[in-house]
N, C-alpha and C. Protein backbone atom coordinates (compact mmCIF):
# COMPACT_ATOMS: atom_id res chain seq x y z
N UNK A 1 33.76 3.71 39.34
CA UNK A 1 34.73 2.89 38.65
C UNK A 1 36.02 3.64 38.45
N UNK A 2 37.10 3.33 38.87
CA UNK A 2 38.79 3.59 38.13
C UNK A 2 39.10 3.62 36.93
N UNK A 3 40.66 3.48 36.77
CA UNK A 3 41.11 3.64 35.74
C UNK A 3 41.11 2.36 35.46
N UNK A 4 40.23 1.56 34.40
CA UNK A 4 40.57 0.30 33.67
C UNK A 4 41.75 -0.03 32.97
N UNK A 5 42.50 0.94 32.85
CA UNK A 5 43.63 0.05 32.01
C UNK A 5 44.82 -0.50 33.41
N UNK A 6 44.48 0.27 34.42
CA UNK A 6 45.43 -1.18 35.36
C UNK A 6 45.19 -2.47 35.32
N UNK A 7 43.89 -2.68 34.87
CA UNK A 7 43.43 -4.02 35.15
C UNK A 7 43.66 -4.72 33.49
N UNK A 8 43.53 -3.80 32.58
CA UNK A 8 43.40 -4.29 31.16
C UNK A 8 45.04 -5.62 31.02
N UNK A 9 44.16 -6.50 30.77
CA UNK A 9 45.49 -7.60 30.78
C UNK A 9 44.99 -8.45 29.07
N UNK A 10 45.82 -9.00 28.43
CA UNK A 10 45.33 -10.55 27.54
C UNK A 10 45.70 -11.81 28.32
N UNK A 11 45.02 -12.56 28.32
CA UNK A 11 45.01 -13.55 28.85
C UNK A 11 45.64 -14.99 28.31
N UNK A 12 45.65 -15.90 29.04
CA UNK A 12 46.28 -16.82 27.88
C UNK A 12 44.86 -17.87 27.53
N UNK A 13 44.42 -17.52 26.09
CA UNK A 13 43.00 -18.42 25.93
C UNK A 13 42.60 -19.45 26.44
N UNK A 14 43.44 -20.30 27.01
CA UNK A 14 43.64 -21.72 27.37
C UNK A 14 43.03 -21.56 28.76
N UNK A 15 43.55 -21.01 29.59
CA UNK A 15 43.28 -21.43 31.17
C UNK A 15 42.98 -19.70 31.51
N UNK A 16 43.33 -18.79 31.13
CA UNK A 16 42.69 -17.39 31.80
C UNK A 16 43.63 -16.79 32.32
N UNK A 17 44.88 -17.18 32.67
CA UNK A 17 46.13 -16.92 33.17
C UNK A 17 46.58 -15.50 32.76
N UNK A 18 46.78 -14.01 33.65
CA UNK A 18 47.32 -13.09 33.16
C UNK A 18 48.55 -13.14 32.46
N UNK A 19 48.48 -12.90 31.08
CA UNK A 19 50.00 -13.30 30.38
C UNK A 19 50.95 -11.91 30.02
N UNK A 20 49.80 -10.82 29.97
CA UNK A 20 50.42 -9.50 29.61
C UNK A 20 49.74 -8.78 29.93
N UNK A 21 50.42 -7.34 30.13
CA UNK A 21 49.23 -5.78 30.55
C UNK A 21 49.26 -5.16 28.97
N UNK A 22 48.20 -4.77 29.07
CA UNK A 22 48.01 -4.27 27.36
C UNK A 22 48.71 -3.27 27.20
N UNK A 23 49.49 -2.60 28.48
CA UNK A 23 50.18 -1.05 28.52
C UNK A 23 51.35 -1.79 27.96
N UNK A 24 52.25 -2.83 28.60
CA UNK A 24 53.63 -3.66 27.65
C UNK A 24 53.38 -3.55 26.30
N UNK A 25 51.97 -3.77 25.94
CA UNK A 25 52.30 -4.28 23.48
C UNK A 25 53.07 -3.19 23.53
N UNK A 26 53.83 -3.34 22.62
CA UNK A 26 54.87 -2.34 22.13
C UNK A 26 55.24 -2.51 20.08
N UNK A 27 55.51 -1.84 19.46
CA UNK A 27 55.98 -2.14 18.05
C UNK A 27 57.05 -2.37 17.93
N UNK A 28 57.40 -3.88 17.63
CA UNK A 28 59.04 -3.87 17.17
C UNK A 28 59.42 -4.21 16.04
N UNK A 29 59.01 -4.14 14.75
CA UNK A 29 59.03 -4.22 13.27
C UNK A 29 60.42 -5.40 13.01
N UNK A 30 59.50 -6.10 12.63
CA UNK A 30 61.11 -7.28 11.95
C UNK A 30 60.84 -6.95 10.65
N UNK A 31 62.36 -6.48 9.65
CA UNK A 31 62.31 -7.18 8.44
C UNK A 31 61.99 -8.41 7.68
N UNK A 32 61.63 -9.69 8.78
CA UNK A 32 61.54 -10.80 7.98
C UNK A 32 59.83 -11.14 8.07
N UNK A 33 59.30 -9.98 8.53
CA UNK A 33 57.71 -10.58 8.66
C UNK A 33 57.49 -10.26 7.44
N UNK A 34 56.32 -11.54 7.10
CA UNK A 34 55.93 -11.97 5.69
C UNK A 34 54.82 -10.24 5.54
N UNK A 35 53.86 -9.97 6.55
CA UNK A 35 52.94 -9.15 6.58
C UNK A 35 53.07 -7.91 8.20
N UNK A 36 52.82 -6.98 7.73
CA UNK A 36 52.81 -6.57 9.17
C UNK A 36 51.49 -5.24 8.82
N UNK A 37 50.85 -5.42 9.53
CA UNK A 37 49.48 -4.69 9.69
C UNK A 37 49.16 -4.05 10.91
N UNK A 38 48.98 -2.64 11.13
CA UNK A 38 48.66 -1.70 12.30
C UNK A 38 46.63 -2.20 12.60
N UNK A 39 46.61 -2.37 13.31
CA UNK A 39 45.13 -3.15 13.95
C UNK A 39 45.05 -2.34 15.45
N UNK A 40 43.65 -2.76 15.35
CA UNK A 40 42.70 -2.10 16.28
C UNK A 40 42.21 -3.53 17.16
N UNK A 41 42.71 -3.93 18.59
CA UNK A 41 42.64 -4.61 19.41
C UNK A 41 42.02 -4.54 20.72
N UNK A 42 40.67 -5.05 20.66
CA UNK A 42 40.14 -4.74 22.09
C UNK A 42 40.46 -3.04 22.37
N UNK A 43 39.90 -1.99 21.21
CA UNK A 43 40.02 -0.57 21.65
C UNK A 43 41.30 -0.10 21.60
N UNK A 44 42.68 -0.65 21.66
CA UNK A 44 43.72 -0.12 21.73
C UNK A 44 43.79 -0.03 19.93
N UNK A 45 44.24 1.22 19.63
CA UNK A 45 44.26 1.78 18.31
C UNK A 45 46.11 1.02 17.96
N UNK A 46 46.28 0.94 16.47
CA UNK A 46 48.00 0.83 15.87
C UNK A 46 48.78 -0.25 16.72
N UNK A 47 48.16 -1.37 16.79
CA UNK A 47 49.07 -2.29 17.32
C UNK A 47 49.33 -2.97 16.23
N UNK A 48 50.85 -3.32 16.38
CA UNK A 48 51.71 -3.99 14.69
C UNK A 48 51.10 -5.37 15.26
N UNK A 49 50.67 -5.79 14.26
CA UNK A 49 50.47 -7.44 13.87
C UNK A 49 51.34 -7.59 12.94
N UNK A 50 52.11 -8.83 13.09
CA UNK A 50 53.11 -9.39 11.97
C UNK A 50 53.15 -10.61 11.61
N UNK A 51 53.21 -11.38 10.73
CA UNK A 51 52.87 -12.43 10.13
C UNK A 51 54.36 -13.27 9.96
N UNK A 52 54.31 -14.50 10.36
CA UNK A 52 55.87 -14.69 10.68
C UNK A 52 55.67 -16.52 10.26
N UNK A 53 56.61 -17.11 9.52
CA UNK A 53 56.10 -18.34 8.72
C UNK A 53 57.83 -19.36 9.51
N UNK A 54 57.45 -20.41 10.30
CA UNK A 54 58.86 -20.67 10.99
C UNK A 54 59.02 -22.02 9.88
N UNK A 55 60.35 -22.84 9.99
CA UNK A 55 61.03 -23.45 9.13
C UNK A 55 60.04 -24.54 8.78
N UNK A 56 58.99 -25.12 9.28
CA UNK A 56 58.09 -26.19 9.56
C UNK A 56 56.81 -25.73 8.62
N UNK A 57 56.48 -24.15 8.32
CA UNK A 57 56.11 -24.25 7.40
C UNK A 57 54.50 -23.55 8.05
N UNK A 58 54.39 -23.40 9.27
CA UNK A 58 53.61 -23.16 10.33
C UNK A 58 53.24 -21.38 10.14
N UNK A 59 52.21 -20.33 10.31
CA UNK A 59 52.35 -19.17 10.06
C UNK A 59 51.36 -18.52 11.37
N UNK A 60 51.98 -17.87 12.30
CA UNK A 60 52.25 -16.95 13.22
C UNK A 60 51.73 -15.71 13.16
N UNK A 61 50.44 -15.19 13.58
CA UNK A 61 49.97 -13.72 14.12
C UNK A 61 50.55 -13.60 15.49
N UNK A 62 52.18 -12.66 15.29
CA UNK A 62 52.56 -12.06 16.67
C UNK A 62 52.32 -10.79 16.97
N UNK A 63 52.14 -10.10 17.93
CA UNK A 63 52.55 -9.03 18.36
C UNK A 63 53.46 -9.50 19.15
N UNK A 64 54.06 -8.03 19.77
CA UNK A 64 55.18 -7.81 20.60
C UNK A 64 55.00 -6.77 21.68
N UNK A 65 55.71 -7.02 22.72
CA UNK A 65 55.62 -6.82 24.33
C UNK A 65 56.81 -6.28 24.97
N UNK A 66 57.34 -5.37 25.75
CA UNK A 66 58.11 -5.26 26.69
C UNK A 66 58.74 -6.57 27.56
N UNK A 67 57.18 -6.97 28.13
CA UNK A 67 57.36 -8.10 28.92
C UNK A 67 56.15 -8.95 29.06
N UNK A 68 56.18 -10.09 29.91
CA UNK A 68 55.39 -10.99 30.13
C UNK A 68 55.18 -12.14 30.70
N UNK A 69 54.20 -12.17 31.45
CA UNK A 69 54.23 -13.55 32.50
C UNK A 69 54.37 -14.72 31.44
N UNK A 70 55.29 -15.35 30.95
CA UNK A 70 55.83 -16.48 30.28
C UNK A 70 56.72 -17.09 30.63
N UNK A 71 56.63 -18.40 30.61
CA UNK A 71 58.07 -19.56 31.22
C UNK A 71 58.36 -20.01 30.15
N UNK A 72 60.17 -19.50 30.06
CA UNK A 72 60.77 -20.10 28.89
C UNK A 72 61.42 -21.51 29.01
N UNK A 73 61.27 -22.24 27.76
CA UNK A 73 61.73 -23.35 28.15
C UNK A 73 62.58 -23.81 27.34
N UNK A 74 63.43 -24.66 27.33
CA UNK A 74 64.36 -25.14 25.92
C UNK A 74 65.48 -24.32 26.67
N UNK A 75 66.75 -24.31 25.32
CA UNK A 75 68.02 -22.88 25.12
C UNK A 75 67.38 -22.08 24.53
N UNK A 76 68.23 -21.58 24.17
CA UNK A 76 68.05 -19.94 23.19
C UNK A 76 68.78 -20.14 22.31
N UNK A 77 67.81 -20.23 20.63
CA UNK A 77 68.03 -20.24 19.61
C UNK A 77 68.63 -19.36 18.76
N UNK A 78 69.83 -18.80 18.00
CA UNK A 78 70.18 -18.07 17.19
C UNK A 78 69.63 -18.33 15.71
N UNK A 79 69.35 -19.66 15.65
CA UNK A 79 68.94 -20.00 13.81
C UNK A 79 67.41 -19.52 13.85
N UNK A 80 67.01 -19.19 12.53
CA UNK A 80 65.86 -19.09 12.11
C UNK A 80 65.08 -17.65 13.00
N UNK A 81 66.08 -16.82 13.72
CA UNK A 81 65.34 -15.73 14.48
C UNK A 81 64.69 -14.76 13.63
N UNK A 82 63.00 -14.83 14.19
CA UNK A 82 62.98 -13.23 13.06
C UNK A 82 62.98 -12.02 13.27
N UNK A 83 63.89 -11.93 14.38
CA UNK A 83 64.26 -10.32 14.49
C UNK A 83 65.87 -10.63 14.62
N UNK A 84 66.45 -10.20 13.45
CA UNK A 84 68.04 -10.39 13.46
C UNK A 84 68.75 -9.51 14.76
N UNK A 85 69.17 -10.49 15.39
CA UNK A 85 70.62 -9.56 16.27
C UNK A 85 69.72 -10.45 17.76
N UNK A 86 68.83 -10.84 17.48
CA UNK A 86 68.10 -11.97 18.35
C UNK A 86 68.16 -12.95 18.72
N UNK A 87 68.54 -13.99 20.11
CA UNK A 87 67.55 -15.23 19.90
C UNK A 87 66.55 -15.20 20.28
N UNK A 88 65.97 -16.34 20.56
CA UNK A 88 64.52 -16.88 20.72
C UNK A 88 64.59 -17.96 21.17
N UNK A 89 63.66 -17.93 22.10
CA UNK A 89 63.06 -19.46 23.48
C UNK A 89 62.09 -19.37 23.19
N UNK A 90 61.37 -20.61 23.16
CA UNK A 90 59.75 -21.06 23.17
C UNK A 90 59.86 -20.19 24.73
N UNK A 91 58.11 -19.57 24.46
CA UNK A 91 57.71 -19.24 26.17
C UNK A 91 56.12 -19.85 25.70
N UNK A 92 55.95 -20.52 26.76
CA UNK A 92 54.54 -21.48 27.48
C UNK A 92 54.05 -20.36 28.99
N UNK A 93 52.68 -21.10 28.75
CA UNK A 93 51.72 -20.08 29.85
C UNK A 93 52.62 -20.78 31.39
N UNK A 94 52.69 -20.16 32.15
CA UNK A 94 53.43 -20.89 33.33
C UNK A 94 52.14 -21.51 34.06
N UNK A 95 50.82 -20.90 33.69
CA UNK A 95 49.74 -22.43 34.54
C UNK A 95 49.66 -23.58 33.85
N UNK A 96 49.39 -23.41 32.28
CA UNK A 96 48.65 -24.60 31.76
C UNK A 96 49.88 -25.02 30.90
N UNK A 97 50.71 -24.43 30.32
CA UNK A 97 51.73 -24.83 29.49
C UNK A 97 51.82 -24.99 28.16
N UNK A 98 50.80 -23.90 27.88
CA UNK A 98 50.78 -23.91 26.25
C UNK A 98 51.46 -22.86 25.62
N UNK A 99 51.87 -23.29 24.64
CA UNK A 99 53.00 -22.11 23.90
C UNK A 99 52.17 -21.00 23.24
N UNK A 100 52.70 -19.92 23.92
CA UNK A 100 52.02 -18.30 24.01
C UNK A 100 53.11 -18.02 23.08
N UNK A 101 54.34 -18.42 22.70
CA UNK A 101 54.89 -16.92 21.66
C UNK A 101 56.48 -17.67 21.92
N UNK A 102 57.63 -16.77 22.30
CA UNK A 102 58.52 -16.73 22.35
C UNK A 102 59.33 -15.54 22.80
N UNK A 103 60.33 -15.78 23.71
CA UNK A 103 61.20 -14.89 24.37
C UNK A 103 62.59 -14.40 23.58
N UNK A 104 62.48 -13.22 23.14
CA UNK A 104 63.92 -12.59 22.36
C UNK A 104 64.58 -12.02 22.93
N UNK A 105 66.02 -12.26 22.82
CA UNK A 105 67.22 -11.55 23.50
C UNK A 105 68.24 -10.89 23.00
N UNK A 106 68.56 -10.13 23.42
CA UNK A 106 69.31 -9.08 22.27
C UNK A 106 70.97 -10.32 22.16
N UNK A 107 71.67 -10.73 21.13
CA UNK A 107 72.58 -11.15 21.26
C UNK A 107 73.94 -10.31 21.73
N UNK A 108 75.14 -10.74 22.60
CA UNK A 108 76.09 -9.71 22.80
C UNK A 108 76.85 -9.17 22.00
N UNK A 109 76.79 -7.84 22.48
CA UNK A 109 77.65 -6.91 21.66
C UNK A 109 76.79 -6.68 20.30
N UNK A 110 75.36 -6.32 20.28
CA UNK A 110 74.45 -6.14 18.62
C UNK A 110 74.25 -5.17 19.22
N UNK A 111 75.24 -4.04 18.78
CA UNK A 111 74.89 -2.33 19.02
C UNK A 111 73.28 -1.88 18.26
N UNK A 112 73.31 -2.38 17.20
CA UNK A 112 71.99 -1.97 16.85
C UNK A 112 70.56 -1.85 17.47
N UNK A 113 70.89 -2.83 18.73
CA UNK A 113 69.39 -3.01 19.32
C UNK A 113 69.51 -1.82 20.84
N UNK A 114 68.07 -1.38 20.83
CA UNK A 114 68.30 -0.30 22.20
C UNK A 114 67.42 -1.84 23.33
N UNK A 115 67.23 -2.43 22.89
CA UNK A 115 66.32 -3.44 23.40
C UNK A 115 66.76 -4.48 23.97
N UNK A 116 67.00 -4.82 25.37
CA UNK A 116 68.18 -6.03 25.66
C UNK A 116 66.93 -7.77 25.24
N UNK A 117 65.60 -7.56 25.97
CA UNK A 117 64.51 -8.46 25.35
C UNK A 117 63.30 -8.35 25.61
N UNK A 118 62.18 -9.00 24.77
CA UNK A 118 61.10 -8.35 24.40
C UNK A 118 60.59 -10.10 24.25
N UNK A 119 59.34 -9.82 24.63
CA UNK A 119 58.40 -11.07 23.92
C UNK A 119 57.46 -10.95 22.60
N UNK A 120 57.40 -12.13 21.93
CA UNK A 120 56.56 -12.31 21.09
C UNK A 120 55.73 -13.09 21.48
N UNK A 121 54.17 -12.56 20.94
CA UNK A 121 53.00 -13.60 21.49
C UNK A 121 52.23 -13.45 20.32
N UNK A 122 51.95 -15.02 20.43
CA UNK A 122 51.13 -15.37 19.32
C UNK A 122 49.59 -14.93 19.47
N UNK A 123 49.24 -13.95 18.70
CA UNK A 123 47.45 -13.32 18.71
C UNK A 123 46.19 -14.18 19.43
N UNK A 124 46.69 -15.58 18.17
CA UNK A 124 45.43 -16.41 18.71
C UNK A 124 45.16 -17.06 20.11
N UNK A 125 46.58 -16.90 20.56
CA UNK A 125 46.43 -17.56 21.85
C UNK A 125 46.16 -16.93 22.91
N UNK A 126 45.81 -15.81 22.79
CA UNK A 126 45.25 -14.71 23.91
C UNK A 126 43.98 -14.26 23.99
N UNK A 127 43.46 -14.06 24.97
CA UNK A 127 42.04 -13.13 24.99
C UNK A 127 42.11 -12.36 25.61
N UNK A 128 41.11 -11.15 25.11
CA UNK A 128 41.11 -10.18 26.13
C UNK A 128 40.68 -9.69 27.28
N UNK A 129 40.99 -9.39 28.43
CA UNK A 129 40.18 -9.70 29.82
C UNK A 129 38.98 -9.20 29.56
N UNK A 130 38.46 -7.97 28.94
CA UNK A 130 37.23 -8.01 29.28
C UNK A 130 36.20 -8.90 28.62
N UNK A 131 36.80 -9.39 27.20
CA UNK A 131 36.19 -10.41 26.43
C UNK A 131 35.80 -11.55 27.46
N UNK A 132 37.00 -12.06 28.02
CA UNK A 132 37.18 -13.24 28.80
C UNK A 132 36.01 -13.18 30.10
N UNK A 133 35.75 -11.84 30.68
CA UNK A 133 35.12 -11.63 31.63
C UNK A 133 33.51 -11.40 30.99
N UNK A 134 33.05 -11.18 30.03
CA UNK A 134 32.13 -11.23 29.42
C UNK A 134 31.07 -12.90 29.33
N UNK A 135 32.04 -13.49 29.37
CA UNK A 135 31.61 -14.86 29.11
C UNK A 135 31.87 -15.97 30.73
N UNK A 136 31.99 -14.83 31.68
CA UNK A 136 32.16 -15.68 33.42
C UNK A 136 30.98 -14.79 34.11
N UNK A 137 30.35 -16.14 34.79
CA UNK A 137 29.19 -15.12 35.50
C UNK A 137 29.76 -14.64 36.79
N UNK A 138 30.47 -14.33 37.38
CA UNK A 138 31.76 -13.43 38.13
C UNK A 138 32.70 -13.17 37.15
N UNK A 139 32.94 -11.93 37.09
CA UNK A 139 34.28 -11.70 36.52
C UNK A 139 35.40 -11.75 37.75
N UNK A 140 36.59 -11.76 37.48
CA UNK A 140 38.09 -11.42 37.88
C UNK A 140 38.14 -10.85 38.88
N UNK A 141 37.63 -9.32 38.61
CA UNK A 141 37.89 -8.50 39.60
C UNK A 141 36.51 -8.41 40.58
N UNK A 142 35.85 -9.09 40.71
CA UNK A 142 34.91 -9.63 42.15
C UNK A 142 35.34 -10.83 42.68
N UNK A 143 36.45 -11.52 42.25
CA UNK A 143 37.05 -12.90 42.87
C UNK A 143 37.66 -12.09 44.51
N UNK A 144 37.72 -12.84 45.36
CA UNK A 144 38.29 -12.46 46.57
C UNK A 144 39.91 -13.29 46.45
C-alpha cells in the first residue's frame, strides 16, 4: 500500500463527488464566527470548525480550504460576508448540485488579506472517503 493521503479526499455526501483533498483544509479564523473549535476529523488532528449563523437565521459548521472542486453560481456578494475584506458565491457540487459551502474572494485593494480566495464548506455536507468507501462493496480506488 502507498501513501494514502494522495487519495484522502471529502466527498460531497450527496452523490460521492470528490469535492476536496484533505491536504487543501486550511485555518482561516473569521471574527464573526459565533463558535470556532479545533477538532479531530477523520484522523487529521486541529482542524478549525466555525459556527457561522447567515441573515435567514440558518447556522453553518464550516471549515475552510485552499481550494475545491465547486461550481459557483449566482454574483459575488459583499453584504453579510463572514470573513470581512471578502465576498462570497454560493458553490454547489458540480455533479449533483447541492450547496457544499461558498466561494470567498479577497475584495480589491484589502491589503490585509495574504489570501486572494479560499472556500468554505459546510461539515455536514461532506464525507470522508474512507468513511464513504467503508459502506461500497468496491471502493473508489478498485473502480477502473
Amino acid at each position: 500500500m502507498g501513501d494514502m493521503t494522495q487519495l484522502d479526499f471529502l466527498l460531497c455526501q450527496q452523490c460521492g463527488h470528490d469535492v476536496v483533498r484533505f491536504d487543501s483544509v486550511v485555518s482561516i479564523p473569521s471574527i464573526l464566527s459565533y463558535r470556532q473549535r479545533n477538532d479531530s476529523i477523520h484522523g487529521k488532528d486541529k482542524v478549525l470548525i466555525q459556527l457561522f449563523r447567515n441573515p435567514q437565521g440558518s447556522h453553518f459548521e464550516v471549515i475552510t480550504s485552499k481550494d475545491a472542486d465547486v461550481l459557483k453560481v449566482d454574483k459575488a456578494y459583499s453584504e453579510d460576508s463572514w470573513f470581512p475584506g471578502f465576498t462570497w458565491t454560493i458553490a454547489v457540487c458540480p455533479r449533483c448540485g447541492t450547496h457544499l459551502g461558498w466561494v470567498f474572494e479577497a475584495v480589491e485593494n484589502y491589503v490585509q488579506s495574504d489570501k486572494k480566495s479560499f472556500v468554505g464548506l459546510i461539515l455536514d455536507k461532506l464525507l470522508h472517503q474512507n468513511y464513504a468507501e467503508s459502506l461500497l462493496i468496491i471502493p473508489k480506488s478498485y473502480k477502473s
